[in-house]
Protein backbone atom coordinates (compact mmCIF):
# COMPACT_ATOMS: atom_id res chain seq x y z
CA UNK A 1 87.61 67.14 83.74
CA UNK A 2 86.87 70.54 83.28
CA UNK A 3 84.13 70.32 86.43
CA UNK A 4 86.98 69.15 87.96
CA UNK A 5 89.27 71.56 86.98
CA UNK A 6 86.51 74.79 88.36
CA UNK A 7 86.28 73.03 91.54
CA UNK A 8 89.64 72.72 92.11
CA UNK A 9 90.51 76.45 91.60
CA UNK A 10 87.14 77.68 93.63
CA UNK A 11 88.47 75.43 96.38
CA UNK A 12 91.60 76.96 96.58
CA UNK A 13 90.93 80.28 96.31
CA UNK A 14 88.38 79.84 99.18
CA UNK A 15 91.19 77.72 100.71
CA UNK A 16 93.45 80.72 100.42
CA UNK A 17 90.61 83.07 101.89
CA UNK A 18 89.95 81.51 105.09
CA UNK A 19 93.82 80.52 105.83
CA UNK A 20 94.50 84.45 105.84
CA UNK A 21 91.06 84.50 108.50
CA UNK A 22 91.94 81.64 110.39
CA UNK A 23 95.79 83.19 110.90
CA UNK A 24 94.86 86.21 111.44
CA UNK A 25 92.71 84.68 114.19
CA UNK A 26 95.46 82.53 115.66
CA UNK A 27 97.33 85.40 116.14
CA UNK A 28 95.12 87.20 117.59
CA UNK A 29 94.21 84.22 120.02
CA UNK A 30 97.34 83.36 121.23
CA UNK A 31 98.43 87.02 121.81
CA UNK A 32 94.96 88.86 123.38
CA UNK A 33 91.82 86.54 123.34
CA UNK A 34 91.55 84.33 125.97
CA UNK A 35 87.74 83.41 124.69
CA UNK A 36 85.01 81.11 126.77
CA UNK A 37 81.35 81.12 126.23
CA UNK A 38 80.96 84.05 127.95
CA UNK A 39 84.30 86.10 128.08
CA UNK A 40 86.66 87.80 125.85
CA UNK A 41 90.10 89.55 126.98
CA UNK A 42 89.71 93.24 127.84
CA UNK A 43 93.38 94.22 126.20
CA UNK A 44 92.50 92.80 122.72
CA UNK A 45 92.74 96.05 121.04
CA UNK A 46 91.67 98.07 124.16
CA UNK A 47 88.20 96.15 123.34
CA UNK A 48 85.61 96.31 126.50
CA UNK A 49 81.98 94.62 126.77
CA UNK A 50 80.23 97.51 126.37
CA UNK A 51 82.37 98.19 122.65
CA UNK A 52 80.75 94.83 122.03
CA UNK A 53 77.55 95.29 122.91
CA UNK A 54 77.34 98.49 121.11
CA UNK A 55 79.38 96.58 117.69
CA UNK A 56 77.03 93.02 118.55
CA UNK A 57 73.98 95.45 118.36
CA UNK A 58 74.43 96.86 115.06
CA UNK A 59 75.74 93.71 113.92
CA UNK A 60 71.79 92.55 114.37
CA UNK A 61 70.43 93.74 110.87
CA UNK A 62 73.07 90.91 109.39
CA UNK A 63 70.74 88.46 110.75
CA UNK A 64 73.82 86.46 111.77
CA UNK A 65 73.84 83.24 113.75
CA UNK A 66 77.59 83.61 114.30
CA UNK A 67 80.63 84.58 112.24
CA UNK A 68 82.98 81.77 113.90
CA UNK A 69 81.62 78.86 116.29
CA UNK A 70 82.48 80.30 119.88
CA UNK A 71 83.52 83.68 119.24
CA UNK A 72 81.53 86.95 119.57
CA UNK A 73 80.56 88.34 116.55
CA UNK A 74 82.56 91.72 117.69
CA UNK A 75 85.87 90.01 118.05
CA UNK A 76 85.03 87.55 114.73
CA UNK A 77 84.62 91.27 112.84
CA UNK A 78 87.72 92.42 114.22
CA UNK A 79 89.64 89.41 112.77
CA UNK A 80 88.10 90.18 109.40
CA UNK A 81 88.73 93.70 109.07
CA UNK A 82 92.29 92.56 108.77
CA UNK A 83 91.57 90.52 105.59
CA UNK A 84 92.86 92.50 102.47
CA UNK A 85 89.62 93.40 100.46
CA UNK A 86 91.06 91.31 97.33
CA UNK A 87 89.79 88.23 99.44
CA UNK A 88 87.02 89.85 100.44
CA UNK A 89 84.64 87.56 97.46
CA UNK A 90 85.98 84.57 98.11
CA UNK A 91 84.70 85.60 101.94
CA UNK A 92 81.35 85.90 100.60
CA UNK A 93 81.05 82.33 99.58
CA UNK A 94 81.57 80.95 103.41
CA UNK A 95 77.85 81.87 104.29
CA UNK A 96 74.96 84.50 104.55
CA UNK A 97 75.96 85.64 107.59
CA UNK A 98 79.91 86.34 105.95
CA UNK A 99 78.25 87.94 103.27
CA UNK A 100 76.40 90.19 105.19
CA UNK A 101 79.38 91.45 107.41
CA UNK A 102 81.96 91.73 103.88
CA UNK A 103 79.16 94.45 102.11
CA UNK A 104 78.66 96.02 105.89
CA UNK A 105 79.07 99.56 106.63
CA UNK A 106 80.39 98.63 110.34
CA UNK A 107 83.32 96.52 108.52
CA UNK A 108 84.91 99.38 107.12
CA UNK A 109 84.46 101.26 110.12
CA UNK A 110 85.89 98.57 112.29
CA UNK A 111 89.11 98.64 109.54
CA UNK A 112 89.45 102.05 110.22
CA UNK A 113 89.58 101.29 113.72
CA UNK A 114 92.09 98.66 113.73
CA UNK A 115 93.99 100.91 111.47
CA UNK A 116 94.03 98.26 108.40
CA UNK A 117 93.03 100.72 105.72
CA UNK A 118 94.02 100.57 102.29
CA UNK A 119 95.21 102.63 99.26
CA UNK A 120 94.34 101.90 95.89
CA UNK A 121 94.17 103.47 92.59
CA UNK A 122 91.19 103.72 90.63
CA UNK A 123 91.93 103.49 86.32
CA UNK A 124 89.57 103.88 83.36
CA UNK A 125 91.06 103.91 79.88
CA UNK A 126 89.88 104.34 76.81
CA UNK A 127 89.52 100.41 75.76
CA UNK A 128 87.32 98.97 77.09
CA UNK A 129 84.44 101.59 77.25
CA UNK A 130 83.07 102.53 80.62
CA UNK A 131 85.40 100.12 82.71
CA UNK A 132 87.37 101.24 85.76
CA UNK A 133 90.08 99.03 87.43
CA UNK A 134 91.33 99.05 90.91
CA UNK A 135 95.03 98.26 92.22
CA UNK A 136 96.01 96.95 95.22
CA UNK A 137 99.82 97.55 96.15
CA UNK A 138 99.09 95.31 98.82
CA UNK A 139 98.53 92.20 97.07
CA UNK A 140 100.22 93.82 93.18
CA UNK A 141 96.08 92.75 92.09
CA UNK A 142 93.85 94.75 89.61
CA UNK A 143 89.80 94.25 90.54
CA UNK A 144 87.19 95.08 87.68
CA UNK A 145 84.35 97.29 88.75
CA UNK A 146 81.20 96.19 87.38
CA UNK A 147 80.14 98.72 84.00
CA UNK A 148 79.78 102.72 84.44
CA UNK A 149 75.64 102.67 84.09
CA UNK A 150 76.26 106.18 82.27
CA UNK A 151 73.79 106.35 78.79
CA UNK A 152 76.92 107.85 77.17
CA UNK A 153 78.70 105.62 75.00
CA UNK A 154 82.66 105.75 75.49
CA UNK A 155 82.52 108.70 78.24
CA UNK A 156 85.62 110.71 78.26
CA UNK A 157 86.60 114.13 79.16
CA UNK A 158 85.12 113.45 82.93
CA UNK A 159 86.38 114.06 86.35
CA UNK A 160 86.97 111.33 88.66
CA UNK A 161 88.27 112.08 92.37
CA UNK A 162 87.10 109.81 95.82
CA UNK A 163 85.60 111.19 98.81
CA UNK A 164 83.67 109.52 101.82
CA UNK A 165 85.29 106.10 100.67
CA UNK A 166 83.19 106.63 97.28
CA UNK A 167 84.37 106.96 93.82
CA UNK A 168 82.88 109.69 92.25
CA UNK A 169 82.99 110.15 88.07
CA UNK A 170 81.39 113.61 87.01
CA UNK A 171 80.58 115.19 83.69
CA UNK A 172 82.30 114.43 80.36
CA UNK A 173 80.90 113.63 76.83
CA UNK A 174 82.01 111.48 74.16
CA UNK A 175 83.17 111.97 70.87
CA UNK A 176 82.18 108.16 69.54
CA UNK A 177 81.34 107.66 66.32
CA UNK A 178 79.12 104.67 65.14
CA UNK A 179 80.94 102.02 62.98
CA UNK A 180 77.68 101.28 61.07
CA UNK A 181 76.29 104.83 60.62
CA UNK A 182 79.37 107.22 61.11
CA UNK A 183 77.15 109.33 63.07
CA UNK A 184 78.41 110.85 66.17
CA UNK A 185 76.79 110.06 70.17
CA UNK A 186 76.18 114.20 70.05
CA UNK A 187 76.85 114.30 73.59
CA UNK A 188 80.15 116.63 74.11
CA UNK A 189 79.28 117.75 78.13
CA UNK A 190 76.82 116.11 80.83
CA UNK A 191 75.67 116.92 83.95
CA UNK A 192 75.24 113.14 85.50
CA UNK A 193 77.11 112.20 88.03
CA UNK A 194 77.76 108.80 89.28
CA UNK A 195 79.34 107.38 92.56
CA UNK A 196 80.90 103.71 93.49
CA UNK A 197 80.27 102.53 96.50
CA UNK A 198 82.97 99.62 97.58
CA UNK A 199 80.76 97.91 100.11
CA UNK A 200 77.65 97.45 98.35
CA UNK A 201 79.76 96.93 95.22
CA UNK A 202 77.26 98.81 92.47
CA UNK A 203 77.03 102.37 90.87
CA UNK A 204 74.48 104.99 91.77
CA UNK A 205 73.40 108.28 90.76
CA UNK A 206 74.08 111.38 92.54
CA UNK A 207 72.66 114.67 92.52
CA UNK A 208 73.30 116.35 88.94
CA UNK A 209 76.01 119.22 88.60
CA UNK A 210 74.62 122.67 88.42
CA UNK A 211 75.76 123.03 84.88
CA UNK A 212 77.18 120.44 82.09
CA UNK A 213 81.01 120.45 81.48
CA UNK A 214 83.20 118.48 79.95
CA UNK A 215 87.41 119.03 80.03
CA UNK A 216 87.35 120.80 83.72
CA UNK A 217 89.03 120.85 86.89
CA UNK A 218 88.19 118.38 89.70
CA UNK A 219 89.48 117.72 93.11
CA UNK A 220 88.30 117.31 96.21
CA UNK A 221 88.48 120.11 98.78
CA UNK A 222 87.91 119.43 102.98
CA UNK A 223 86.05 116.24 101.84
CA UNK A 224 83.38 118.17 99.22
CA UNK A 225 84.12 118.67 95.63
CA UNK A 226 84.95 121.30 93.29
CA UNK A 227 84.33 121.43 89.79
CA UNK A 228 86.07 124.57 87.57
CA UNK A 229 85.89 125.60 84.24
CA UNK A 230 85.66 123.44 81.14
CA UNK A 231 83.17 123.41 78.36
CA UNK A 232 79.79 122.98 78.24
CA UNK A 233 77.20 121.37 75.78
CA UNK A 234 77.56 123.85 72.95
CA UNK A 235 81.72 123.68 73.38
CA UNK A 236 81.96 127.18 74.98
CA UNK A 237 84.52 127.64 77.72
CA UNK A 238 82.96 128.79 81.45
CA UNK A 239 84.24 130.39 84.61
CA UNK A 240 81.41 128.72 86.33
CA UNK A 241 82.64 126.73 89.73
CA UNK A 242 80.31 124.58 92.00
CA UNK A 243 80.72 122.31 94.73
CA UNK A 244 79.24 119.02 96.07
CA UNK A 245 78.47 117.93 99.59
CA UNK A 246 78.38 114.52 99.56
CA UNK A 247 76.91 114.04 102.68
CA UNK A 248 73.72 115.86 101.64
CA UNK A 249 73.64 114.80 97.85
CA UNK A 250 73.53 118.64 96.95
CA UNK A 251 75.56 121.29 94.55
CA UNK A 252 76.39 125.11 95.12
CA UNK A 253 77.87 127.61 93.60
CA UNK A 254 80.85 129.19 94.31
CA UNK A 255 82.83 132.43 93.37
CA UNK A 256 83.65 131.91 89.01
CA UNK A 257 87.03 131.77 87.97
CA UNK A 258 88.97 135.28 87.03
CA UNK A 259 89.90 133.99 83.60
CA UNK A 260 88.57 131.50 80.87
CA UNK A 261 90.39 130.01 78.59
CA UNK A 262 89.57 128.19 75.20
CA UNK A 263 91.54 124.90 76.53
CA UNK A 264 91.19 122.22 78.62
CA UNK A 265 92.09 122.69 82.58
CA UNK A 266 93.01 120.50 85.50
CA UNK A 267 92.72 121.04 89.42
CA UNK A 268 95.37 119.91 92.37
CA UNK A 269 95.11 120.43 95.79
CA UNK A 270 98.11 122.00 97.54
CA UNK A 271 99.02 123.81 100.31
CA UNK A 272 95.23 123.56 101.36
CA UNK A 273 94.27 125.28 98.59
CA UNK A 274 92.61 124.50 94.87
CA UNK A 275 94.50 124.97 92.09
CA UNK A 276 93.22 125.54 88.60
CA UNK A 277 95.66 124.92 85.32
CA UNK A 278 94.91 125.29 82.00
CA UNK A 279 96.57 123.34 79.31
CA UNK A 280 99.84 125.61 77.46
CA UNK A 281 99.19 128.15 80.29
CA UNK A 282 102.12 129.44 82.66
CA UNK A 283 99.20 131.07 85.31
CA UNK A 284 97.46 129.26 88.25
CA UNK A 285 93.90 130.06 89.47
CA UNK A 286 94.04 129.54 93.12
CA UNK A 287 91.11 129.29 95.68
CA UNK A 288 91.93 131.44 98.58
CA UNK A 289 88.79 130.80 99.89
CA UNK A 290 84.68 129.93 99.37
CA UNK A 291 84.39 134.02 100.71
CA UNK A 292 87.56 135.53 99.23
CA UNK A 293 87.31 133.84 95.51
CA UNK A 294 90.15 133.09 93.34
CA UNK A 295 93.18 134.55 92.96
CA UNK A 296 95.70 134.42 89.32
CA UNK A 297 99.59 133.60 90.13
CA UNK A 298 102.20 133.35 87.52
CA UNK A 299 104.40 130.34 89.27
CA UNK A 300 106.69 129.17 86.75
CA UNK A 301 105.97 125.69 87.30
CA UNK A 302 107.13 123.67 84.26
CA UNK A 303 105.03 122.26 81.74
CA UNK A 304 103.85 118.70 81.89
CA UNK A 305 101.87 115.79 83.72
CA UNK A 306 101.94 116.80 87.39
CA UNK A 307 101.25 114.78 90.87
CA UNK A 308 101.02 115.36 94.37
CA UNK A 309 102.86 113.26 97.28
CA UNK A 310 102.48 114.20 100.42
CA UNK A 311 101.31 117.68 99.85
CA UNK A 312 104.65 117.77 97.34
CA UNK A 313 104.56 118.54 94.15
CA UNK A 314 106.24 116.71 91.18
CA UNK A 315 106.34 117.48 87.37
CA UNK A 316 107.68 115.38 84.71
CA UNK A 317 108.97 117.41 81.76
CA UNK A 318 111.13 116.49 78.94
CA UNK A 319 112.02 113.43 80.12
CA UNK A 320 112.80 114.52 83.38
CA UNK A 321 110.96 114.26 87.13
CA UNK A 322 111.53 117.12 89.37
CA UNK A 323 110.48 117.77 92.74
CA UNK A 324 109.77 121.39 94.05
CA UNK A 325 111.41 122.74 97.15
CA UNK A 326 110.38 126.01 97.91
CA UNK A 327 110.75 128.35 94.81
CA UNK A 328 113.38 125.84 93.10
CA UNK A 329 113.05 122.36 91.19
CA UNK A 330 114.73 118.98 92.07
CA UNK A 331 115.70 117.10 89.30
CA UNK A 332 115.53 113.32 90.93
CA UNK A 333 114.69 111.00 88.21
CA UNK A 334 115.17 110.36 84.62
CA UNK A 335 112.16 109.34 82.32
CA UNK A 336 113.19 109.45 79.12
CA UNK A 337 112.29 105.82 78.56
CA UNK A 338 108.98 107.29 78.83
CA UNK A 339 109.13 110.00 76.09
CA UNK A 340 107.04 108.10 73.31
CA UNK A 341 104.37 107.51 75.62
CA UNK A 342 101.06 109.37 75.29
CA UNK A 343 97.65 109.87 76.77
CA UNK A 344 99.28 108.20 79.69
CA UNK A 345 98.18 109.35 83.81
CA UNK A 346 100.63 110.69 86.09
CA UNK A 347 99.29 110.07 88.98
CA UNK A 348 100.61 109.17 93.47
CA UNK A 349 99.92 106.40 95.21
CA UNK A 350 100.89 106.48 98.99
CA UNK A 351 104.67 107.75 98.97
CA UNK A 352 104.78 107.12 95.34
CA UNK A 353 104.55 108.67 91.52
CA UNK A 354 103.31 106.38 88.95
CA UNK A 355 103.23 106.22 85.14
CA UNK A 356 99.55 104.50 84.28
CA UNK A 357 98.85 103.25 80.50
CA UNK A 358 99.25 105.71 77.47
CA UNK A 359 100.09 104.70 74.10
CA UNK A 360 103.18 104.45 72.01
CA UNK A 361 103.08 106.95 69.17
CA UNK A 362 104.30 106.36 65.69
CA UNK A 363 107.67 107.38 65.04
CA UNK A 364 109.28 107.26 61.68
CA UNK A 365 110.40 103.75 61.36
CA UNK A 366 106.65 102.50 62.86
CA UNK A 367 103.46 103.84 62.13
CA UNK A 368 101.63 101.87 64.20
CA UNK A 369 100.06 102.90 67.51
CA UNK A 370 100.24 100.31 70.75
CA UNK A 371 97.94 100.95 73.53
CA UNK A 372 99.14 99.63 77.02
CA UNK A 373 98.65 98.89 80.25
CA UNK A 374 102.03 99.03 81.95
CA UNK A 375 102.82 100.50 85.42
CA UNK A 376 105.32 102.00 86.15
CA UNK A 377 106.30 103.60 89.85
CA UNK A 378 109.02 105.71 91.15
CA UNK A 379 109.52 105.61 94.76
CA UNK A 380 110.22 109.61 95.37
CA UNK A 381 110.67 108.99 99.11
CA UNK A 382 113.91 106.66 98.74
CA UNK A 383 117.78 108.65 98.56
CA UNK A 384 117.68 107.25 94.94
CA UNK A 385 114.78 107.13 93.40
CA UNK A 386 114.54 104.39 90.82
CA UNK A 387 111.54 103.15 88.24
CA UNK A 388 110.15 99.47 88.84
CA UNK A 389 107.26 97.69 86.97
CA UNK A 390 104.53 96.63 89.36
CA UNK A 391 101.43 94.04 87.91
CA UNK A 392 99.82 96.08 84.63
CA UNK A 393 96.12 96.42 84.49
CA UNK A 394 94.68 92.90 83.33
CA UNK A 395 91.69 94.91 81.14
CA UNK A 396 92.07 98.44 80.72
CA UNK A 397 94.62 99.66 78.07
CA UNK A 398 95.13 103.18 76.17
CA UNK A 399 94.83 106.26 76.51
CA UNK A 400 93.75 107.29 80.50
CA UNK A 401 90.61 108.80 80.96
CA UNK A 402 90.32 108.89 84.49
CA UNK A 403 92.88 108.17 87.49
CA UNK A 404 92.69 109.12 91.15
CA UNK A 405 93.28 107.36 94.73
CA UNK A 406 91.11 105.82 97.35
CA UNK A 407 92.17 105.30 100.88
CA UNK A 408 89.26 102.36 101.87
């Protein structure tokens, strides 16, 4: 029975697969394809012989014998590049020749092509140790990344961004303590630095940061990242700032920060331009420029959790979400349901501010303290803004230790 029982659900998830393929290619038949042996339409999507000859070229080191029975490989890739990537292993199981197009590098390119890119949001939390999560709005789905290879036991305090359709997680220690021994891991800042690669689905290790640091800022910058501030191994705070090609795999320096503090900071992108917060601080170190250095403002913005949408900022402080405009602040949400909540990410997602894990703290009635893995999101580009619950993450819980967005 239970034999049965596997079979029934691998047959219908594969069922459920190849529908979406096999519609999406219906579609695509009735409305542009007009296929023989030798032909295909010249409108479907503005695609001419020689694009498949160039696309049926590369599509060569796949070793395929054919995608779909009658079809050119091209036009068969085209059709799958629609296929939301929550499908995409399920795909895999169809054949060799699937296989090898789903973990291709000319996939993704044909998706961007077509237009049918995605954006997701990339979680790790503090239970379980080392796991990140992806969310799909599309489909409301989490995915769970195979383990962070990282020697560090419970790695915290790192910086996570995407770039180049890689996740990237840089630096951090940990501050674990063995159950048997009490001892501590002894590793407060690192240098490693790892990246995900969503096509080949596994982790790999990237060129080493110039210096170890743990509690910094990270963003990404034109498509490279920057790294600012922190601590390093022996807990002192730096004004050292680097940044990472990764097309070349390499790290450089850049002008230091004006100030250090003896706190942790954060970066944001806006207006084109790095910013660098520390924690309790009312100043902002911004990057002018790689030539011109950094530059200390005094912006008033208020004190909490802080996202970008559509180079806009948002805030949420005492149990309010404001908006700037200019030199003012919108207030255009309530979230005081929200105000117990700890260690939680605020973090965007396409036109969209969510609220990602945390814990509930203790109050005086209830000492004890509930990790979770809610959702929350607040659609800020609506007349009335209003919080929903979308699907909460199926393994991570806690405290957030990393959180940042991937358009794949």
């Amino acid at each position: 029975r239970s034999y049965f029982s596997f079979f029934f659900v691998f047959a219908s998830l594969l069922f459920s697969s190849l529908s979406f393929v096999v519609r999406s290619l219906t579609w695509f038949t009735s409305n542009t394809i007009e296929i023989s042996s030798l032909s295909v339409h010249r409108k479907f999507h503005k695609l001419r012989f020689s694009d498949i000859r160039r696309i049926s070229s590369s599509l060569q080191i796949f070793t395929m014998s054919g995608l779909l029975d009658g079809i050119p490989d091209a036009v068969a890739l085209r059709c799958l590049a629609h296929v939301p990537l929550h499908h995409h292993p399920n795909l895999e199981l169809v054949s060799r020749s699937w296989r090898a197009a789903i973990r291709s590098h000319e996939l993704f390119k044909v998706r961007k092509e077509v237009q049918s890119l995605e954006h997701l949001l990339c979680v790790c939390a503090f239970d379980p140790e080392n796991i990140w999560q992806v969310y799909s709005p599309y489909s409301d789905r989490w995915l769970t990344l195979p383990l962070l290879p990282s020697r560090i036991r419970h790695l915290a305090h790192f910086g996570a961004v995407t770039t180049a359709g890689l996740l990237f997680v840089l630096g951090g220690g940990s501050d674990a303590v063995d159950p048997l021994t009490g001892d501590h891991d002894g590793t407060f800042a690192t240098d490693e630095v790892w990246s995900y690669d969503f096509i080949q689905r596994r982790w790999t290790p990237r060129a080493s940061m110039l210096v170890p640091r743990a509690m910094f800022a990270c963003c990404v910058l034109d498509g490279k990242i920057v790294v600012a501030g922190g601590f390093t191994t022996c807990r002192k705070s730096i004004s050292g700032v680097e940044m990472y090609d990764p097309d070349i795999d390499v790290w450089t320096s850049i002008p230091d920060l004006h100030r250090t503090h003896n706190s942790a900071c954060s970066g944001l992108v806006l207006d084109g331009k790095v910013h660098v917060l520390h924690k309790g601080l009312s100043t902002v170190q911004v990057l002018e420029s790689v030539k011109l250095g950094w530059d200390v403002k005094d912006f008033g913005w208020p004190q909490g959790p802080m996202a970008v949408v559509e180079d806009v900022l948002y805030v949420m402080s005492q149990g309010l979400v404001f908006k700037q405009e200019g030199e003012t602040w919108k207030m255009i949400a309530s979230a005081s349901e929200f105000k117990r909540r700890i260690g939680m990410a605020l973090t965007s997602l396409s036109e969209e501010v969510l609220i990602v894990g945390g814990v509930i703290g203790p109050d005086r009635l209830n000492w004890d303290i509930k990790p979770l893995s809610d959702v929350d999101v607040l659609n800020v580009g609506s007349d009335r803004p209003a919080w929903r619950k979308v699907a909460p993450m199926t393994r991570c819980r806690g405290t957030i230790l990393g959180c940042t967005q991937l358009t794949i």
